[in-house]
C-alpha atoms as a PDB file:
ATOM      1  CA  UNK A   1       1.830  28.679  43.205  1.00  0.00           C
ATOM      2  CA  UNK A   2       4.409  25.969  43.261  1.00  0.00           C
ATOM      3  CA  UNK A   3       8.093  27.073  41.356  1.00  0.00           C
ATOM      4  CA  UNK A   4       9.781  24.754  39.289  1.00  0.00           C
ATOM      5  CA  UNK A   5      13.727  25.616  39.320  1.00  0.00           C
ATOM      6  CA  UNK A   6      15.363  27.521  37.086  1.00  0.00           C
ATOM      7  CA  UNK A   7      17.009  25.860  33.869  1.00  0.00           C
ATOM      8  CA  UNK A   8      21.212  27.074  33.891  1.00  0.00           C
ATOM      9  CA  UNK A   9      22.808  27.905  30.826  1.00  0.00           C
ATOM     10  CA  UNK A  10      24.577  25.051  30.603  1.00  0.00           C
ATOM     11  CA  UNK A  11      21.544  22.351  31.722  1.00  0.00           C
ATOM     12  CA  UNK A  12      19.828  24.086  28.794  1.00  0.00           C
ATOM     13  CA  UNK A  13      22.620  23.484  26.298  1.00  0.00           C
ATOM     14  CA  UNK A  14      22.851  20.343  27.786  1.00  0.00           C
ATOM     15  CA  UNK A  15      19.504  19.131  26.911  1.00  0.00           C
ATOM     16  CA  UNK A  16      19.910  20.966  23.248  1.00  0.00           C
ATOM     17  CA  UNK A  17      23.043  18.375  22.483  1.00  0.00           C
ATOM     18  CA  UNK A  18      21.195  15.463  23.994  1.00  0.00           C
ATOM     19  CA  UNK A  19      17.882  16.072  21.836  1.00  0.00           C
ATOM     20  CA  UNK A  20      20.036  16.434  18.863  1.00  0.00           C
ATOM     21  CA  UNK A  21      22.062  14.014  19.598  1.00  0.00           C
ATOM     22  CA  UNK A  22      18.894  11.727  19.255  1.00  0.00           C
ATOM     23  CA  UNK A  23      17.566  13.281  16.028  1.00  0.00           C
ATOM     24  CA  UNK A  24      21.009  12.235  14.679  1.00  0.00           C
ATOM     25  CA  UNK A  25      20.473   8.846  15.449  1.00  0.00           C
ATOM     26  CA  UNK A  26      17.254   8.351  14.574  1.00  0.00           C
ATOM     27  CA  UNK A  27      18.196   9.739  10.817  1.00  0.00           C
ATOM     28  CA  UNK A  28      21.279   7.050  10.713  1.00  0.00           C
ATOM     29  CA  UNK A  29      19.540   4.233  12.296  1.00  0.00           C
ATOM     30  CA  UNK A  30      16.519   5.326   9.070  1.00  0.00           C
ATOM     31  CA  UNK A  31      19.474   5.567   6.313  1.00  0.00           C
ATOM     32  CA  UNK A  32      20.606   2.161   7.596  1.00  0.00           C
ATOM     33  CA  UNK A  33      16.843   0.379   6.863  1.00  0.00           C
ATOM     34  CA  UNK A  34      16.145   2.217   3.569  1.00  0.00           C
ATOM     35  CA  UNK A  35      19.568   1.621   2.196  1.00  0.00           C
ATOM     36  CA  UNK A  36      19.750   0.753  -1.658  1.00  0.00           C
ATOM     37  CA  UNK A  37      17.506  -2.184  -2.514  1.00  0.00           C
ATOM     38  CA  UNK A  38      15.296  -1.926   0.469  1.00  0.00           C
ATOM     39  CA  UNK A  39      12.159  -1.073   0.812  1.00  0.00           C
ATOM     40  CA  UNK A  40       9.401  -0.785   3.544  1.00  0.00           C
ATOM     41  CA  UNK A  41       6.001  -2.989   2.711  1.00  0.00           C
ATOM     42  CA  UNK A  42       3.406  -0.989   2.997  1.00  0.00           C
ATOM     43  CA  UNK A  43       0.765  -3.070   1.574  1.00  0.00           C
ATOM     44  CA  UNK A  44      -0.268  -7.393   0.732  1.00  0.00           C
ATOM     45  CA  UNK A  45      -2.400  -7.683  -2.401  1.00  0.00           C
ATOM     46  CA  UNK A  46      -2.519 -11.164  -1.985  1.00  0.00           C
ATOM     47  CA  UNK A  47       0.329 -14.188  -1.224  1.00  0.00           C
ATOM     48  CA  UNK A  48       2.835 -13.316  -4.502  1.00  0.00           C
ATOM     49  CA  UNK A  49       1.873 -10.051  -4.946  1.00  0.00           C
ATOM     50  CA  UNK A  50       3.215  -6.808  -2.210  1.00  0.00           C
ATOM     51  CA  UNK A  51       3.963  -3.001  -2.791  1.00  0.00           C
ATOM     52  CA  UNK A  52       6.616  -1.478  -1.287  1.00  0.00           C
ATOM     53  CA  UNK A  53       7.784   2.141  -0.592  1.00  0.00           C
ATOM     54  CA  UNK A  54      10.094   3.435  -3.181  1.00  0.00           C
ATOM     55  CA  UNK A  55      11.035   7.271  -3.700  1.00  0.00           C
ATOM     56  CA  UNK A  56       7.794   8.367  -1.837  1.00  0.00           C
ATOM     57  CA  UNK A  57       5.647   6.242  -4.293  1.00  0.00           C
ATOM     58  CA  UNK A  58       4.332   2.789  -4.044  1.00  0.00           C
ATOM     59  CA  UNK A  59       5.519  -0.023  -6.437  1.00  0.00           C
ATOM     60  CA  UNK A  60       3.863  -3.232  -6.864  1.00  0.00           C
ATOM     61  CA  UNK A  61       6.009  -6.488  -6.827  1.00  0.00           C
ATOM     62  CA  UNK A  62       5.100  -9.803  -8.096  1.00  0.00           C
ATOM     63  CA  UNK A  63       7.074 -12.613  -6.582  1.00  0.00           C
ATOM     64  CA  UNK A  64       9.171 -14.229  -9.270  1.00  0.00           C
ATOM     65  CA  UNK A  65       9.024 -17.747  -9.789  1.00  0.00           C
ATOM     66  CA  UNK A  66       5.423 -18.394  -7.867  1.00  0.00           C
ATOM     67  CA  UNK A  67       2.079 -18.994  -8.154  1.00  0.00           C
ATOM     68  CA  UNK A  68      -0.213 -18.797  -4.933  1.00  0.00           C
ATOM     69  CA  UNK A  69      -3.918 -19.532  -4.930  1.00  0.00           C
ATOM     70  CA  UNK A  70      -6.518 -17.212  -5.346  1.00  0.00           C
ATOM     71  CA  UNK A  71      -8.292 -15.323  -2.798  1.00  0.00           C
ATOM     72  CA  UNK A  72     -11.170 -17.408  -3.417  1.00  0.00           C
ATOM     73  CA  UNK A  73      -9.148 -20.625  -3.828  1.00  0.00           C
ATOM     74  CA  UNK A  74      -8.874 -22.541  -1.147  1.00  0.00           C
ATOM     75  CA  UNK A  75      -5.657 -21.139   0.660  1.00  0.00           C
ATOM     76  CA  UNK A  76      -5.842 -18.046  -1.245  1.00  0.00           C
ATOM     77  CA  UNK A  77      -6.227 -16.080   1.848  1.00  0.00           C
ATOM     78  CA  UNK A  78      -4.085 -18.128   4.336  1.00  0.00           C
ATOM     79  CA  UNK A  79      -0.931 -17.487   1.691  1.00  0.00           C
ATOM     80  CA  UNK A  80      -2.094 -13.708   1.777  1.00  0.00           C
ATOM     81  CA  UNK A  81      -1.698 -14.002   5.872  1.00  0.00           C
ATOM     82  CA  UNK A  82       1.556 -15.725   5.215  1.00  0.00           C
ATOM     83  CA  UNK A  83       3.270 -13.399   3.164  1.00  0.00           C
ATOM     84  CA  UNK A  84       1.558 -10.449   5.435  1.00  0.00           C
ATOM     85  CA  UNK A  85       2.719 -12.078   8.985  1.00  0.00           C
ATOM     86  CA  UNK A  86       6.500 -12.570   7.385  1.00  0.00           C
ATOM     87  CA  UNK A  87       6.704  -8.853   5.273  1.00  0.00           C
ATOM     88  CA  UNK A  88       4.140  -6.387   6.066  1.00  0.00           C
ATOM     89  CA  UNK A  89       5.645  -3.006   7.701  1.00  0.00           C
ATOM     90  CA  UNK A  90       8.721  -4.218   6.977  1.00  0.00           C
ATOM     91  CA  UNK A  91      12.115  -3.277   5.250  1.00  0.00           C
ATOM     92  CA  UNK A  92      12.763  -5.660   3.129  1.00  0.00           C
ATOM     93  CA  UNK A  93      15.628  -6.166  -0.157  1.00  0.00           C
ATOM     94  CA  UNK A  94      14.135  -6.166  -3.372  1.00  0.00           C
ATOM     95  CA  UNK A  95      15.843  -8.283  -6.098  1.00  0.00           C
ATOM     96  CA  UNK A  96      14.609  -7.300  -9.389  1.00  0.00           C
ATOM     97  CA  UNK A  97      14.427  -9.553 -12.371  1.00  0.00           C
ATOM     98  CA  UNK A  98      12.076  -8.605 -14.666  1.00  0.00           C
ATOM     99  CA  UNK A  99       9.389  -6.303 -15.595  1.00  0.00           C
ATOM    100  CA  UNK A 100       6.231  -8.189 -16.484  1.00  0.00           C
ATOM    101  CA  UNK A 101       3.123  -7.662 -19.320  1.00  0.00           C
ATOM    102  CA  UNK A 102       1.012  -5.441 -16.671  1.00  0.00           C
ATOM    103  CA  UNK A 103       3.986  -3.239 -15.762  1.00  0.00           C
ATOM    104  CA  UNK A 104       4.788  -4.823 -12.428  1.00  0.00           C
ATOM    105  CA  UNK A 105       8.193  -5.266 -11.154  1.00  0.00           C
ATOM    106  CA  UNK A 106       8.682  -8.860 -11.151  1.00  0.00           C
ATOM    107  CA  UNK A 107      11.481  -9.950  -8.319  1.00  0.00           C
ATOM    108  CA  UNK A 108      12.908 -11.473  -5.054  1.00  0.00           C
ATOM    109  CA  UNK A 109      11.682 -10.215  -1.897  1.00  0.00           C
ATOM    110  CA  UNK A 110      14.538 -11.034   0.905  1.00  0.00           C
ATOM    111  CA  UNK A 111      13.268 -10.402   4.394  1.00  0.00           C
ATOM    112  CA  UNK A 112      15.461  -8.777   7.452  1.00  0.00           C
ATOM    113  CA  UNK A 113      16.626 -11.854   8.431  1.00  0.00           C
ATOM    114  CA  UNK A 114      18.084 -13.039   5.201  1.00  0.00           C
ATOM    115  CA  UNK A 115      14.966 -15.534   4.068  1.00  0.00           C
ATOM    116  CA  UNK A 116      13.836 -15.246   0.884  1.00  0.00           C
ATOM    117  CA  UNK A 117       9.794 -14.721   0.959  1.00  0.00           C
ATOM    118  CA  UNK A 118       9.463 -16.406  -2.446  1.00  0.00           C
ATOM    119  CA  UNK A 119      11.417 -19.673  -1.270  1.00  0.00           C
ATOM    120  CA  UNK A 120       9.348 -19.574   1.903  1.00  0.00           C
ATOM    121  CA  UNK A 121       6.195 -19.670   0.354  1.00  0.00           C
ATOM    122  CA  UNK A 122       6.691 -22.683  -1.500  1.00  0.00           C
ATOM    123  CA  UNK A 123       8.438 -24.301   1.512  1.00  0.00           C
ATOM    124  CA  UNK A 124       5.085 -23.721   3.584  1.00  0.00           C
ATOM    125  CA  UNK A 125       2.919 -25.426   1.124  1.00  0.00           C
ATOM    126  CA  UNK A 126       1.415 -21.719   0.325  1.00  0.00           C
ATOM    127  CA  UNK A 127       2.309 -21.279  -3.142  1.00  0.00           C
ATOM    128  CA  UNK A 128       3.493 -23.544  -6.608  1.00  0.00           C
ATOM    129  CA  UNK A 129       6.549 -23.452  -8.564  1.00  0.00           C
ATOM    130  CA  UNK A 130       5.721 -21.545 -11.149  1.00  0.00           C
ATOM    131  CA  UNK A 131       7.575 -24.081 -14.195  1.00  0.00           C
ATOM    132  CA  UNK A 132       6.201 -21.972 -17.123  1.00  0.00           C
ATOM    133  CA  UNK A 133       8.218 -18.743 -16.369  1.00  0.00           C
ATOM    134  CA  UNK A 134      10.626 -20.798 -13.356  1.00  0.00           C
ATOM    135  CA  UNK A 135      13.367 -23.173 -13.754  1.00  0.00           C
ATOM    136  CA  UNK A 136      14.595 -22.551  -9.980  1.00  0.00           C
ATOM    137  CA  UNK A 137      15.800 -25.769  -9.278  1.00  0.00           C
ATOM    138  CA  UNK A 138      15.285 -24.694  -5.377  1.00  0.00           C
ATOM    139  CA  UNK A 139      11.687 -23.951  -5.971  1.00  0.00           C
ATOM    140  CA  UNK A 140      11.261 -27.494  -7.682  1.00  0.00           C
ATOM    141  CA  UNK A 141      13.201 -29.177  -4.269  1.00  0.00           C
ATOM    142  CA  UNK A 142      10.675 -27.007  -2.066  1.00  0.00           C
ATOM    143  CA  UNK A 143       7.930 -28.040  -3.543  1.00  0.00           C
ATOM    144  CA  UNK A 144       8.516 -31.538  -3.589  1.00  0.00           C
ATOM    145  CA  UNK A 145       9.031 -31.722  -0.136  1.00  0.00           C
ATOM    146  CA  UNK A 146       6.112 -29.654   1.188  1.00  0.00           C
ATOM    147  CA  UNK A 147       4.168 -32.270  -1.152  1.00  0.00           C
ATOM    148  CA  UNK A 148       5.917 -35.030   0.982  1.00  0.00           C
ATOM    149  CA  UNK A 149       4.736 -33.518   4.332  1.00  0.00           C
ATOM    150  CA  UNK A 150       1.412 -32.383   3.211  1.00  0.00           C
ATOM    151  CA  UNK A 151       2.133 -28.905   4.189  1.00  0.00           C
ATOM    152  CA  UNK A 152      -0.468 -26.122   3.530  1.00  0.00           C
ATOM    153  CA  UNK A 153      -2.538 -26.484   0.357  1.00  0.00           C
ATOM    154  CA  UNK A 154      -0.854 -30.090  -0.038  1.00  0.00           C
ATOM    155  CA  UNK A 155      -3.089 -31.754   2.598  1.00  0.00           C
ATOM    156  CA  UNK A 156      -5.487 -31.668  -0.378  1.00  0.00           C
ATOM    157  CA  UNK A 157      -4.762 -34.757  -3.008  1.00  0.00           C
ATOM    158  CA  UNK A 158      -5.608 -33.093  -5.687  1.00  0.00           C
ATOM    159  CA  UNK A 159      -5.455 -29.294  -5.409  1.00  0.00           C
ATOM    160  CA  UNK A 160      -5.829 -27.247  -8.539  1.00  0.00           C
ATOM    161  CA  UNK A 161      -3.266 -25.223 -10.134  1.00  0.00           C
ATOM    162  CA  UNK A 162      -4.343 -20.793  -9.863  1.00  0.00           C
ATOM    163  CA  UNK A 163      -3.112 -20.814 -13.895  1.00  0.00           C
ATOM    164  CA  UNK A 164      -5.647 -23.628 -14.230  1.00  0.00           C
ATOM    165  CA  UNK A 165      -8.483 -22.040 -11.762  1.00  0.00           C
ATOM    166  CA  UNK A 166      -7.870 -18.746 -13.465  1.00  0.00           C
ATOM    167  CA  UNK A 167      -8.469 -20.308 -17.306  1.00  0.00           C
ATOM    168  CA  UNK A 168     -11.443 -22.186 -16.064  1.00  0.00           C
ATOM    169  CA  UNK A 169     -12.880 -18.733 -14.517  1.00  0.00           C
ATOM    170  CA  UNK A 170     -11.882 -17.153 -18.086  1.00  0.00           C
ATOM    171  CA  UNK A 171     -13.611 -19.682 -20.219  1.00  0.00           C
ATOM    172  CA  UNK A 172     -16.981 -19.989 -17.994  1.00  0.00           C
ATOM    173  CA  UNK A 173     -17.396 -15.978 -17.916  1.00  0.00           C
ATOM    174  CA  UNK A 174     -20.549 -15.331 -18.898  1.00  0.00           C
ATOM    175  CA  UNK A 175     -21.673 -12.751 -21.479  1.00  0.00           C
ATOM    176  CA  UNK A 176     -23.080  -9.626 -19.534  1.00  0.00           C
ATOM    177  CA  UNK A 177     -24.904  -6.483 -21.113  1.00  0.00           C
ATOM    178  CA  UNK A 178     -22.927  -3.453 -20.854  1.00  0.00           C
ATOM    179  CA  UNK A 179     -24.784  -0.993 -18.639  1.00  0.00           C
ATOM    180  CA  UNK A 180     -26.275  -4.028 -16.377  1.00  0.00           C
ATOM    181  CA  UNK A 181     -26.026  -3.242 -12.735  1.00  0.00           C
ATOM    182  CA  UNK A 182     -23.937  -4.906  -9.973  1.00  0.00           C
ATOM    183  CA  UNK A 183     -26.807  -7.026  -8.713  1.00  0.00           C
ATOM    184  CA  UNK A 184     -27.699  -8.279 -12.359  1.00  0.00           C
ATOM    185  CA  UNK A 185     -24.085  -8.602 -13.159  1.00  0.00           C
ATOM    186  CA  UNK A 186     -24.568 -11.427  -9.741  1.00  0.00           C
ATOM    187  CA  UNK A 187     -27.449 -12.811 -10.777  1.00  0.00           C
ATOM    188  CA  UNK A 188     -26.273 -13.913 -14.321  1.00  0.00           C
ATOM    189  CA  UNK A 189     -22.546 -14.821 -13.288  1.00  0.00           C
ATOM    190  CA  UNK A 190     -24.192 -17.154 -10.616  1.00  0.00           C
ATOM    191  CA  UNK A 191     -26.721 -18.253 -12.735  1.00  0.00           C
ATOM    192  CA  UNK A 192     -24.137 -19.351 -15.449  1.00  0.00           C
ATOM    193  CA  UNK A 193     -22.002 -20.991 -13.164  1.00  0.00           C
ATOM    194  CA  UNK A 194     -24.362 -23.621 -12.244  1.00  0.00           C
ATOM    195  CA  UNK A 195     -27.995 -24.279 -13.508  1.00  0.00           C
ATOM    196  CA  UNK A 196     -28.605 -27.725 -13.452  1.00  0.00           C
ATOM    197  CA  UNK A 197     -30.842 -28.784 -10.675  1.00  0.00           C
ATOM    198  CA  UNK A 198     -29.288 -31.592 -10.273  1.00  0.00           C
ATOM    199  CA  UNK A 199     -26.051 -30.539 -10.112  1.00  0.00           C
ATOM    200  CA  UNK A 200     -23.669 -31.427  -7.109  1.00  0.00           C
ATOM    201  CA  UNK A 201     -23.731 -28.859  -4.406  1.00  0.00           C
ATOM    202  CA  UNK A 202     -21.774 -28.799  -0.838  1.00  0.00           C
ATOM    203  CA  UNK A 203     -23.551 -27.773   2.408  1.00  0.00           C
ATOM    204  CA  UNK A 204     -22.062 -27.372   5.986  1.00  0.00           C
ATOM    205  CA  UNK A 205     -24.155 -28.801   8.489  1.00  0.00           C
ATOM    206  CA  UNK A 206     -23.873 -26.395  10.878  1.00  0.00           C
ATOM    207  CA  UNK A 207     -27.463 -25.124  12.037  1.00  0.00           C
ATOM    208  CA  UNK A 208     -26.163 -21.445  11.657  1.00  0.00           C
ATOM    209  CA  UNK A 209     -25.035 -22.184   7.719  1.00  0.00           C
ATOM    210  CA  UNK A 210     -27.342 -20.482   5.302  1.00  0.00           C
ATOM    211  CA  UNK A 211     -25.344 -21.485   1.710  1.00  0.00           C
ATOM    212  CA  UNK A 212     -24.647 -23.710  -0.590  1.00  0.00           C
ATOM    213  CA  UNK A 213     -20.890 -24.568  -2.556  1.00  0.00           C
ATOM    214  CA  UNK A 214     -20.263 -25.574  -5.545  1.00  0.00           C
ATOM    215  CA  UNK A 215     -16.800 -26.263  -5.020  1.00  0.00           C
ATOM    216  CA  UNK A 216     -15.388 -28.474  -2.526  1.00  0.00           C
ATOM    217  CA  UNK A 217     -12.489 -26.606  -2.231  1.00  0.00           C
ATOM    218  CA  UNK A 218     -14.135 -23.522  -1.307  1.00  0.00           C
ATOM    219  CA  UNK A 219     -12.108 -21.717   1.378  1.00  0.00           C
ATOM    220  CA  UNK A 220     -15.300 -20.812   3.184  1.00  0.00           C
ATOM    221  CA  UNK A 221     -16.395 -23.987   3.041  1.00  0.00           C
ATOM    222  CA  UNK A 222     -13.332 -25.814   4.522  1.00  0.00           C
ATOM    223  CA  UNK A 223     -13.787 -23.983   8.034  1.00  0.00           C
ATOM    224  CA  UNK A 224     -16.719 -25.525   8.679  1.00  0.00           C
ATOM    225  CA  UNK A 225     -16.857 -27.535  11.815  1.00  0.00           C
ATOM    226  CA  UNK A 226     -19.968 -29.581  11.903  1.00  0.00           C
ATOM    227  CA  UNK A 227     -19.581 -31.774   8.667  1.00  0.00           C
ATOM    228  CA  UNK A 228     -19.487 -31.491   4.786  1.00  0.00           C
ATOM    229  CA  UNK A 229     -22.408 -32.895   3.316  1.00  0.00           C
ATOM    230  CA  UNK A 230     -23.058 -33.518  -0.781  1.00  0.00           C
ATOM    231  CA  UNK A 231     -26.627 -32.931  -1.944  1.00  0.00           C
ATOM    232  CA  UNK A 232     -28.674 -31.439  -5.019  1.00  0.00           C
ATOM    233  CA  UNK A 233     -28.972 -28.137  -5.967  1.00  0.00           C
ATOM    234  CA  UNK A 234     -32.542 -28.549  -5.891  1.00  0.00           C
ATOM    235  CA  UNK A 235     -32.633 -30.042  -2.780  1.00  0.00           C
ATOM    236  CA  UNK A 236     -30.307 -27.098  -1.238  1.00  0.00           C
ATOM    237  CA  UNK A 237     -32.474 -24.489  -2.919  1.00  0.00           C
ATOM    238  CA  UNK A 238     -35.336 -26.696  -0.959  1.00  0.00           C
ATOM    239  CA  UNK A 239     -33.618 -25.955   2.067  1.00  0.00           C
ATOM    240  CA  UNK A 240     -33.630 -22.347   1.344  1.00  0.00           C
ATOM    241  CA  UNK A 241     -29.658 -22.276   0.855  1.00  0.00           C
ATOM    242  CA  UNK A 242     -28.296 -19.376  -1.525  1.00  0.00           C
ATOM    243  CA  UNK A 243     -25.339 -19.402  -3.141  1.00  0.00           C
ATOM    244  CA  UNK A 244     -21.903 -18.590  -1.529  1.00  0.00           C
ATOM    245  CA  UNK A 245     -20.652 -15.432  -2.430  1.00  0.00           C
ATOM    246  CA  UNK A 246     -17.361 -16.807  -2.885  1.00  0.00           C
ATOM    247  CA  UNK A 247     -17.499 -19.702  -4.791  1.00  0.00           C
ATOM    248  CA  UNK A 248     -20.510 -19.364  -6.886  1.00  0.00           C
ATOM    249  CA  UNK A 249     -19.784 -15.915  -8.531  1.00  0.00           C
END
């Protein structure tokens, strides 16, 4: 049986003082990151929206002074990546300046190495200057230029507003028994979208695509690589297209 030496009294103590020595460290270098005003992101709900880790609990933030696209706008979910490649896991400094209707915190996000995530955003062409509750005159200078360059959701000429896509969504929601289940609560929200056979549609003419869009813009849509092409909805429903799950709902 092989023998390992034997530990001295004072290798042993010496090994105590170096393991503790590292516990120490570890517990300043952790007080240093979660110092007043910073938090660790523990979680993206989508490209102005985060939730950090305060006292043990999680608090939702809503980026002050922006507007990104919806998740099912198009750019909705590259802003999400965005914000998640710059913030998530994180510590970050949390600026507060308001507390808004749904109880979120409403406030800056400043990242480790001094950016501000809400400035960034709007510099990337990944979010609008929110005017109606915004009169950042930085946020106004960002945006204009990322307009200039074409930058994210700017490479589109005439990209619509989330207030504007959320108001539309609002005023087109259908009326839907209480009690009806998930696939009739589908069926009627696609069916009220669009009903008109001859109604515009969007196909990709990829041999693998199965849908049909009713918006252009549709994120889903855009990463198609084999041509957009503008038909009837009669004429997709010919092709035996259904509806994408995205856009249509």
């Amino acid at each position: 049986m092989r023998r390992f030496p034997a530990i001295t009294p004072s290798t042993f103590w010496l090994l105590c003082l170096l393991l503790l020595l590292g516990c120490q460290k570890k517990q300043e270098q952790q007080a240093e990151q979660q110092k007043e005003g910073h938090y660790r992101v523990i979680a993206i709900k989508d490209g102005d929206t985060i939730e950090l880790l305060k006292d043990g609990k999680p608090l939702r933030v809503r980026l002050q002074g922006i507007d990104c696209p919806e998740k099912n706008q198009a750019f909705g979910e590259r802003a999400r990546q965005f914000t998640s490649d710059q913030a998530f896991g994180k510590f970050v400094q949390l600026v507060v300046r308001d507390i808004d209707r749904y109880g979120r915190t409403v406030g800056e996000i400043i990242l480790p190495d001094g950016r501000n995530l809400n400035y960034e955003l709007v510099k990337y062409g990944f979010a609008w200057h929110y005017r109606a509750y915004s009169k950042d005159p930085e946020l106004d200078r960002l945006e204009m230029e990322a307009r200039a360059q074409k930058l994210g959701l700017w490479v589109d000429p005439v990209p619509q507003a989330p207030w504007d896509f959320r108001k539309q969504r609002k005023n087109t929601k259908p009326n839907i028994p209480a009690g009806a289940s998930t696939a009739a609560k589908r069926a009627t929200t696609t069916t009220a979208t669009i009903t008109n056979k001859n109604s515009t549609v969007y196909l990709c003419q990829s041999k693998a695509a199965t849908t049909y869009h009713i918006r252009a813009n549709c994120y889903r849509l855009q990463t198609c690589k084999k041509g957009i092409l503008t038909t009837t909805l009669a004429q997709a429903k010919r092709q035996g297209r259904t509806p994408c799950s995205v856009c249509a709902r």
